[in-house]
N, C-alpha and C. Protein backbone atom coordinates (compact mmCIF):
# COMPACT_ATOMS: atom_id res chain seq x y z
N UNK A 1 -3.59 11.54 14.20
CA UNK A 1 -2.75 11.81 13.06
C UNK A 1 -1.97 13.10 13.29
N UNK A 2 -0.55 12.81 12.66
CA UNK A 2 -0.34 14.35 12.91
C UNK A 2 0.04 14.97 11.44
N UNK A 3 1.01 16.00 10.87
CA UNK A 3 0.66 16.75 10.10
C UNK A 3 0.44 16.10 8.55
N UNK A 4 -0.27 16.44 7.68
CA UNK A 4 -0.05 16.14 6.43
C UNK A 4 1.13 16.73 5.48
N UNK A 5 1.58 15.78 5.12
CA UNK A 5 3.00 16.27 3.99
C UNK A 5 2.85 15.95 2.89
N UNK A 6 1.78 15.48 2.01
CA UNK A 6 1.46 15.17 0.85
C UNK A 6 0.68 14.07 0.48
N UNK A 7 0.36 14.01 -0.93
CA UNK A 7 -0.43 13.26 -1.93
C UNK A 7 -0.23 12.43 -2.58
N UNK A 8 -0.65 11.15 -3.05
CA UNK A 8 -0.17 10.49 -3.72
C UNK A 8 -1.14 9.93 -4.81
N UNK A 9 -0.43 9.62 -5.98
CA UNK A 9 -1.59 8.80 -6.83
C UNK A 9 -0.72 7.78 -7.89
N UNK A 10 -1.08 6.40 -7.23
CA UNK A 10 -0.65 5.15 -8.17
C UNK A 10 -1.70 4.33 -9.02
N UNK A 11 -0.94 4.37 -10.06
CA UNK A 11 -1.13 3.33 -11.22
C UNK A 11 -1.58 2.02 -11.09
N UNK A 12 -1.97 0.72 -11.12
CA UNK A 12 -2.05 -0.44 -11.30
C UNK A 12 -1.32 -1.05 -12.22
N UNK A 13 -0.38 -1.80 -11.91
CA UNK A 13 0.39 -2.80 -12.96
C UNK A 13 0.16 -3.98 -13.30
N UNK A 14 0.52 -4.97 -12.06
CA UNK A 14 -0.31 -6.11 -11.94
C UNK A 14 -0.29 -6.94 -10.90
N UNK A 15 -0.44 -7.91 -10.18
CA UNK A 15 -0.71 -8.68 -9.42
C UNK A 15 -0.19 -9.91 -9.41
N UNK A 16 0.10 -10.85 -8.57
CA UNK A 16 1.00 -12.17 -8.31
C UNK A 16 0.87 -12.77 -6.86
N UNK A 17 0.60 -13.99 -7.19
CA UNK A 17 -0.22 -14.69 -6.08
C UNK A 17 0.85 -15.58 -5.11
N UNK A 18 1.26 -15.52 -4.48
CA UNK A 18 1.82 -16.56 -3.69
C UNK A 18 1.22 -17.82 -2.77
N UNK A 19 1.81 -18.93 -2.37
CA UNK A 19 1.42 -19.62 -1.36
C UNK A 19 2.36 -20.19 -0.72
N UNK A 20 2.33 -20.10 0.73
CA UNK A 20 3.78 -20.33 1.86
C UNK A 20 3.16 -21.93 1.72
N UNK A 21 4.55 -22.29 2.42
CA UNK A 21 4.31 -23.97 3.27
C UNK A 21 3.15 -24.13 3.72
N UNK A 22 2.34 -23.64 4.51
CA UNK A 22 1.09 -23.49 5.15
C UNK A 22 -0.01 -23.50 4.52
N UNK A 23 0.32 -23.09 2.91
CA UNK A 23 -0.81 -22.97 2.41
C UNK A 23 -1.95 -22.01 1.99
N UNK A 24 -1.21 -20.53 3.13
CA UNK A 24 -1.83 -19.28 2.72
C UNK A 24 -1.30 -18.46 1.69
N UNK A 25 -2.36 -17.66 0.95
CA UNK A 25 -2.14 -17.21 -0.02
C UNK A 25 -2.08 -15.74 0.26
N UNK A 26 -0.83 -15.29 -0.60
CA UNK A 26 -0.82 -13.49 -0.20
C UNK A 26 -1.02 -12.88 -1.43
N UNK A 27 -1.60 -11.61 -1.88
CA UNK A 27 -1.97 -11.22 -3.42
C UNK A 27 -0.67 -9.94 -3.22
N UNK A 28 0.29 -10.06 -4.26
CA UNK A 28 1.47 -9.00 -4.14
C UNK A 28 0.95 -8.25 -5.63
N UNK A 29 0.64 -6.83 -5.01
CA UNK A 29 -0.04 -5.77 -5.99
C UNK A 29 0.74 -4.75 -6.60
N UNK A 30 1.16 -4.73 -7.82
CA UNK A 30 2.54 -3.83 -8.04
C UNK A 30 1.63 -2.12 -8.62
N UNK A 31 2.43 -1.26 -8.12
CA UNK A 31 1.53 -0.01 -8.90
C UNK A 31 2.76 1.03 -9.24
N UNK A 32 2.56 1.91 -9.74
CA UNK A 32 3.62 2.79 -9.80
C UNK A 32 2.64 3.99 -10.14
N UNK A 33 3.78 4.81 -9.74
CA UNK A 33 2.65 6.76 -9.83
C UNK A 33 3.85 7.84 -8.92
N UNK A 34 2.96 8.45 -8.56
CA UNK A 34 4.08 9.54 -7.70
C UNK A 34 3.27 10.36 -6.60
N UNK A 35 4.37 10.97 -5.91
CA UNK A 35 3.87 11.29 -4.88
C UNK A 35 4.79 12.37 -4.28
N UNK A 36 4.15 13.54 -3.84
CA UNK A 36 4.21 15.05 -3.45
C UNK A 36 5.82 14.64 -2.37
N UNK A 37 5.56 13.51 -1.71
CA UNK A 37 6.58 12.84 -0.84
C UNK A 37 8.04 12.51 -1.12
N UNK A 38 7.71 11.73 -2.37
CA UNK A 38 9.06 10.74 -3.00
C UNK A 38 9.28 11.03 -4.27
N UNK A 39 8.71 12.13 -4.96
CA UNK A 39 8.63 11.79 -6.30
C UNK A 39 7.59 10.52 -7.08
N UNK A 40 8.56 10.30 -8.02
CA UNK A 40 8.09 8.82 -8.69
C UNK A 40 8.45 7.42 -7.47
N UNK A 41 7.13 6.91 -7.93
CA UNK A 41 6.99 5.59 -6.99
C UNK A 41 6.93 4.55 -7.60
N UNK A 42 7.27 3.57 -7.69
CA UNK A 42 7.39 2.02 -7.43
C UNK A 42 7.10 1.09 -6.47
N UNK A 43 5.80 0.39 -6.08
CA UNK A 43 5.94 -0.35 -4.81
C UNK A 43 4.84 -1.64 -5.15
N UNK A 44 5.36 -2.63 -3.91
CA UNK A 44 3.93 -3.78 -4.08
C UNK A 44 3.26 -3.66 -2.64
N UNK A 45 1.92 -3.72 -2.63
CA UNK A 45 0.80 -3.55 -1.67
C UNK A 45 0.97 -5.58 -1.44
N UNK A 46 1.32 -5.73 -0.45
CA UNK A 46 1.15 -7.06 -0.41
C UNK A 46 -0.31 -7.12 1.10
N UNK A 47 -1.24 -8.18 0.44
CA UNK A 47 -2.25 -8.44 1.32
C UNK A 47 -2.28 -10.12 1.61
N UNK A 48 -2.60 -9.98 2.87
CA UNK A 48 -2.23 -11.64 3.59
C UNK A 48 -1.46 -11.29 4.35
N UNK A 49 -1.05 -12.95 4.63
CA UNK A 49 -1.69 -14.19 4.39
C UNK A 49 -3.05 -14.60 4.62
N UNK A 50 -3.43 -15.12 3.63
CA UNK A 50 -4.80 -15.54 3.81
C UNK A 50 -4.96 -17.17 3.70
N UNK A 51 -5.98 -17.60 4.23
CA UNK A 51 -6.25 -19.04 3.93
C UNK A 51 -7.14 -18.94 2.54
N UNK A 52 -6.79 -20.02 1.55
CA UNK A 52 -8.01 -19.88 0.38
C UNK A 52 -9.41 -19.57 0.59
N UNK A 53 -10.21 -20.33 1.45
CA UNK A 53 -11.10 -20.39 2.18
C UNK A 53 -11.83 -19.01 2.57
N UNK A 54 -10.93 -18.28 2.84
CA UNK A 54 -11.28 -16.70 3.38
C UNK A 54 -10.65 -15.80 2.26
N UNK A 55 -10.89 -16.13 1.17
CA UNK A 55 -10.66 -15.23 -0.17
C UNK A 55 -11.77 -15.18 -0.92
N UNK A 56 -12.74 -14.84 -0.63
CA UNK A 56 -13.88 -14.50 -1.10
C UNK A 56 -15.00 -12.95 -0.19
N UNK A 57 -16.01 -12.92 -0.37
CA UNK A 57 -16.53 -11.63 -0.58
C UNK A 57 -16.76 -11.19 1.51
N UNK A 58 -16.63 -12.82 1.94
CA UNK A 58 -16.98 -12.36 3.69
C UNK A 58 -15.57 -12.05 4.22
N UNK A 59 -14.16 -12.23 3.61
CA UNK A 59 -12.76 -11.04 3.91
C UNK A 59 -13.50 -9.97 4.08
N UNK A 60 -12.91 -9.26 5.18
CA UNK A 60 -14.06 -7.63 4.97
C UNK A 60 -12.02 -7.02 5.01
N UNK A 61 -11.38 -7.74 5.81
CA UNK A 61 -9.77 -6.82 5.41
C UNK A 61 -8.84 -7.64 6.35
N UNK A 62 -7.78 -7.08 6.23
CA UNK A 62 -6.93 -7.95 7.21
C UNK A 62 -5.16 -6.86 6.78
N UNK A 63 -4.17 -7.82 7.03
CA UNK A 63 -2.75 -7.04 7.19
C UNK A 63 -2.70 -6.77 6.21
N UNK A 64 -1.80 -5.83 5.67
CA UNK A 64 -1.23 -5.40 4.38
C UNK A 64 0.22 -4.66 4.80
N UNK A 65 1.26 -5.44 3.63
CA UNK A 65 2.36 -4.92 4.28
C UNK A 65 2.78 -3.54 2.56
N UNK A 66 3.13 -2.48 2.89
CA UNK A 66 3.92 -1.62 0.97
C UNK A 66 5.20 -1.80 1.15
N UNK A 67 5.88 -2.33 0.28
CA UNK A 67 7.50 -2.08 -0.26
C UNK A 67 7.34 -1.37 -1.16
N UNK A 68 8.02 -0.57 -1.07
CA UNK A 68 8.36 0.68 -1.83
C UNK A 68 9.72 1.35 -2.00
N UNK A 69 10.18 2.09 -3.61
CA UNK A 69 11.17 2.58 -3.93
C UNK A 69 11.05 3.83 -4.68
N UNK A 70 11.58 5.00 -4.24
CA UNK A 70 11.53 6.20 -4.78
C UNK A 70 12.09 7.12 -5.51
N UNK A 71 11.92 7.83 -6.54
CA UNK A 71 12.81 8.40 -6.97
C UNK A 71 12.98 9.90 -7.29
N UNK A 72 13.77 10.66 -6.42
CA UNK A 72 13.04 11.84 -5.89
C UNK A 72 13.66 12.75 -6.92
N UNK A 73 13.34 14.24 -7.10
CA UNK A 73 13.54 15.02 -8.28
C UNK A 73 14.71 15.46 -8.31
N UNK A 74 15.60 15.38 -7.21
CA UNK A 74 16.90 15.72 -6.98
C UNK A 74 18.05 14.50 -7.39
N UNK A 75 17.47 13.55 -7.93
CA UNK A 75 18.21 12.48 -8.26
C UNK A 75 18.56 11.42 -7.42
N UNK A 76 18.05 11.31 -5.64
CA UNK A 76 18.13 10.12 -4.84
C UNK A 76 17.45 9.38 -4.84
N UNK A 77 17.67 8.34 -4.30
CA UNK A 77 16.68 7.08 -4.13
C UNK A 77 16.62 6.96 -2.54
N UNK A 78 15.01 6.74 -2.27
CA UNK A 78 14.73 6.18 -0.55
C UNK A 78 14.23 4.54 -1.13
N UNK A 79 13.77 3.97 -0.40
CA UNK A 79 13.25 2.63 -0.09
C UNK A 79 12.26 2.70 1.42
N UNK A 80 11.51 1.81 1.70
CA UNK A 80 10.60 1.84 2.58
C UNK A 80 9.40 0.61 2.97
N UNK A 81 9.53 0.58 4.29
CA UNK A 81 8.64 -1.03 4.56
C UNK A 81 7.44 -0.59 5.24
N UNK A 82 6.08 -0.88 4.77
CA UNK A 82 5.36 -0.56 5.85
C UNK A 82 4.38 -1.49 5.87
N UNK A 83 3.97 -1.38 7.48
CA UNK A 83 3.10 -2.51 8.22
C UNK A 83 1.21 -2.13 7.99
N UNK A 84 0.45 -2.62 8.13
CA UNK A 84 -0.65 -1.50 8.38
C UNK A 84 -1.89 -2.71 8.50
N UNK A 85 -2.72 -2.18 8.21
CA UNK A 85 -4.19 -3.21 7.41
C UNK A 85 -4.88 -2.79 6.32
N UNK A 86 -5.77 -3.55 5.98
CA UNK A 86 -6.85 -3.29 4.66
C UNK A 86 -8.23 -3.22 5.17
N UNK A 87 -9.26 -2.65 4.67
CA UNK A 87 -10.46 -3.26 5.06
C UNK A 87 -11.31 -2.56 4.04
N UNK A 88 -12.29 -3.32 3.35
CA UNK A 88 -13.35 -2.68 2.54
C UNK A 88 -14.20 -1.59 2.91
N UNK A 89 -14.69 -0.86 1.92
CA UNK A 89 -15.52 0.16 2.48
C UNK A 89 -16.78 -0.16 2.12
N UNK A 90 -17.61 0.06 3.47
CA UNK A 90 -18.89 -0.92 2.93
C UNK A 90 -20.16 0.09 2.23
N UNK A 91 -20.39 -0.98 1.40
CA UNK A 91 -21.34 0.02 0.72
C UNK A 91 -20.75 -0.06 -1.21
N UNK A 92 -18.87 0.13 -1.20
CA UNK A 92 -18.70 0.66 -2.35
C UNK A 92 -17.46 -0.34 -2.65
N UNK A 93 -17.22 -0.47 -4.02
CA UNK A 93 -16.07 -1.10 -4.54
C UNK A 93 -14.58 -0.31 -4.30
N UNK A 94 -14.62 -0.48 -2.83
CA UNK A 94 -12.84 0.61 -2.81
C UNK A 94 -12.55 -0.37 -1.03
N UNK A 95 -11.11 -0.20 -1.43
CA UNK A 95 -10.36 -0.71 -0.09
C UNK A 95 -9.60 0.56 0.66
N UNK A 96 -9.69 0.47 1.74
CA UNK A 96 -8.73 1.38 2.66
C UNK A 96 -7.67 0.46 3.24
N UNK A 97 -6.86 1.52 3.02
CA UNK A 97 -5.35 0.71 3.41
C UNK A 97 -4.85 2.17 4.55
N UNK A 98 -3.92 1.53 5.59
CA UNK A 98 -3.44 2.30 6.70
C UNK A 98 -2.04 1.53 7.09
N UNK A 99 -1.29 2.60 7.19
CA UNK A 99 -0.09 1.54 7.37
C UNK A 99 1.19 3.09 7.51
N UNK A 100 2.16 2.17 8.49
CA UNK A 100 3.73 3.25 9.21
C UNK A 100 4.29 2.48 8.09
N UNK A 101 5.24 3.20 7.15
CA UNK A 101 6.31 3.09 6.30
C UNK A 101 7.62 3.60 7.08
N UNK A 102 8.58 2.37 7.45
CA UNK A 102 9.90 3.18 7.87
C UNK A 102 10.75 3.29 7.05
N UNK A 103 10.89 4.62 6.80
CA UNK A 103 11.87 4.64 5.02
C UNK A 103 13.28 4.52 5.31
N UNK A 104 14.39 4.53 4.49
CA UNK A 104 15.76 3.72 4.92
C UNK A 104 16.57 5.51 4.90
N UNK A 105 15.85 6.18 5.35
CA UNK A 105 16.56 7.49 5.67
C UNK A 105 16.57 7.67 7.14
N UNK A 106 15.61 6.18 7.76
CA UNK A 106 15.39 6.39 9.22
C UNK A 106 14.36 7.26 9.63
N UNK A 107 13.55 7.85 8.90
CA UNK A 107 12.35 8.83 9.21
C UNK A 107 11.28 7.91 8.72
N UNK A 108 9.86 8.12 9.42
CA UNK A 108 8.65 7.17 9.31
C UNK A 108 7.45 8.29 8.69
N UNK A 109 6.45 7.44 7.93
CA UNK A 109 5.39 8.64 7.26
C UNK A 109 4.45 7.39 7.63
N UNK A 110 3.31 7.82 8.22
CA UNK A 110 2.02 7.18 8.09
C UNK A 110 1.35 7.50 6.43
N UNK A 111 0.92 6.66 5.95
CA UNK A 111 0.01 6.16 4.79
C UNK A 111 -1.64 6.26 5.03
N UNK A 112 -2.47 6.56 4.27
CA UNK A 112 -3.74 6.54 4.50
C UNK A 112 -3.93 6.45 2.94
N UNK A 113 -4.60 5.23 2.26
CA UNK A 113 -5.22 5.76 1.18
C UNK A 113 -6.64 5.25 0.82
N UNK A 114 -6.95 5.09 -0.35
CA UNK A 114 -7.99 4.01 -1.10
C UNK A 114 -7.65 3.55 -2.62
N UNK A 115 -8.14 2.21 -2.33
CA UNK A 115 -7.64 1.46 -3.62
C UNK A 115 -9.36 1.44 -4.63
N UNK A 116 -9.62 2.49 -5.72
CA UNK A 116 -10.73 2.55 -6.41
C UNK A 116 -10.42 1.16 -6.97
N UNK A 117 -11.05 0.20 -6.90
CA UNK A 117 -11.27 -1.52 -7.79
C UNK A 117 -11.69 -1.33 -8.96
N UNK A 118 -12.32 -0.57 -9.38
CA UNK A 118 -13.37 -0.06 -10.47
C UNK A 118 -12.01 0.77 -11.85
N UNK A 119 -11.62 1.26 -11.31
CA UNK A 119 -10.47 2.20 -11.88
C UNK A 119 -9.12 2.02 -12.09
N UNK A 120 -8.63 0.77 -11.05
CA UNK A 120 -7.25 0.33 -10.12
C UNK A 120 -6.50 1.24 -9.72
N UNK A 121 -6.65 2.74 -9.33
CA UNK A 121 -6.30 3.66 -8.93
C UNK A 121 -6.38 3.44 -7.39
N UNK A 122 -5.16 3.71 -6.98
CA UNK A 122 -4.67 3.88 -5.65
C UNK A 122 -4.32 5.54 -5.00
N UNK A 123 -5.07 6.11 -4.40
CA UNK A 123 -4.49 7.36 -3.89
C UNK A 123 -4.20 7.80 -2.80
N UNK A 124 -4.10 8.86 -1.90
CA UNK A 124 -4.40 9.19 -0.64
C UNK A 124 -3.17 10.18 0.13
N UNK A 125 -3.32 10.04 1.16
CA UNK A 125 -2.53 11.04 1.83
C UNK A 125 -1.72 10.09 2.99
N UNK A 126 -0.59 11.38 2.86
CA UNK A 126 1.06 10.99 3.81
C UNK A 126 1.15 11.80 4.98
N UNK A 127 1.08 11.54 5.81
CA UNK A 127 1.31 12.12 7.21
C UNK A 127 2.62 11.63 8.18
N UNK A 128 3.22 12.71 8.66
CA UNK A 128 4.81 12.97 9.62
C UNK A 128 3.93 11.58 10.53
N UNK A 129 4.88 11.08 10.74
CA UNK A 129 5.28 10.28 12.57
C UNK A 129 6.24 11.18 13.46
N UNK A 130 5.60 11.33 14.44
CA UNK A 130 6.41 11.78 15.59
C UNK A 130 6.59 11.06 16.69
């Protein structure tokens, strides 16, 4: 990892299920909150594709992609796509998510957070790409 540039803490809104041609299902997670980074945030945590079948408690994690839109205190807007994975933390009701956001300013921030299930609080820390 390299340096830390800030904090974040999102909201839970709500959730929306999809299913492709194929048949897998992706859970698109909307939250909003803010962050030391972007200001105010807007984004969906999308997880999948999954087969139905593997949507139950033996998923231990898999891809997760964030779209995200920002709105920073100076009055701009960024946007941002990022790739990463999920995986439970064992032992406790929380997900870790990891994932490169390439924001549309052309600069990239690694993501690290946890999703509290218990709370629907999403938080964590933003770190430079070099």
């Amino acid at each position: 990892m390299t340096n830390e540039i800030g904090k974040f803490s999102l909201e839970h809104v709500s959730n929306l299920y999809t299913q492709d041609a194929n048949g897998q299902i992706s859970n698109h997670t909307n939250w909003k909150g803010t962050s030391d980074v972007a200001g105010i945030a807007y984004g969906t945590l999308i997880f999948g594709p999954n087969d139905l079948t593997e949507m139950n408690d033996n998923l231990q994690g898999g891809p997760v992609k964030w779209i995200v839109q920002a709105f920073l205190p100076n009055g701009s807007t960024l946007a941002g796509v990022g790739n990463g994975e999920w995986s439970k933390k064992p032992g406790e009701h929380i997900w870790t998510v990891d994932y490169i956001i390439q924001i549309s300013d052309g600069s990239k921030i690694r993501s690290i957070g946890e999703i509290h299930l218990d709370s629907l609080v999403f938080s964590g820390t933003d770190y430079s790409v070099e």
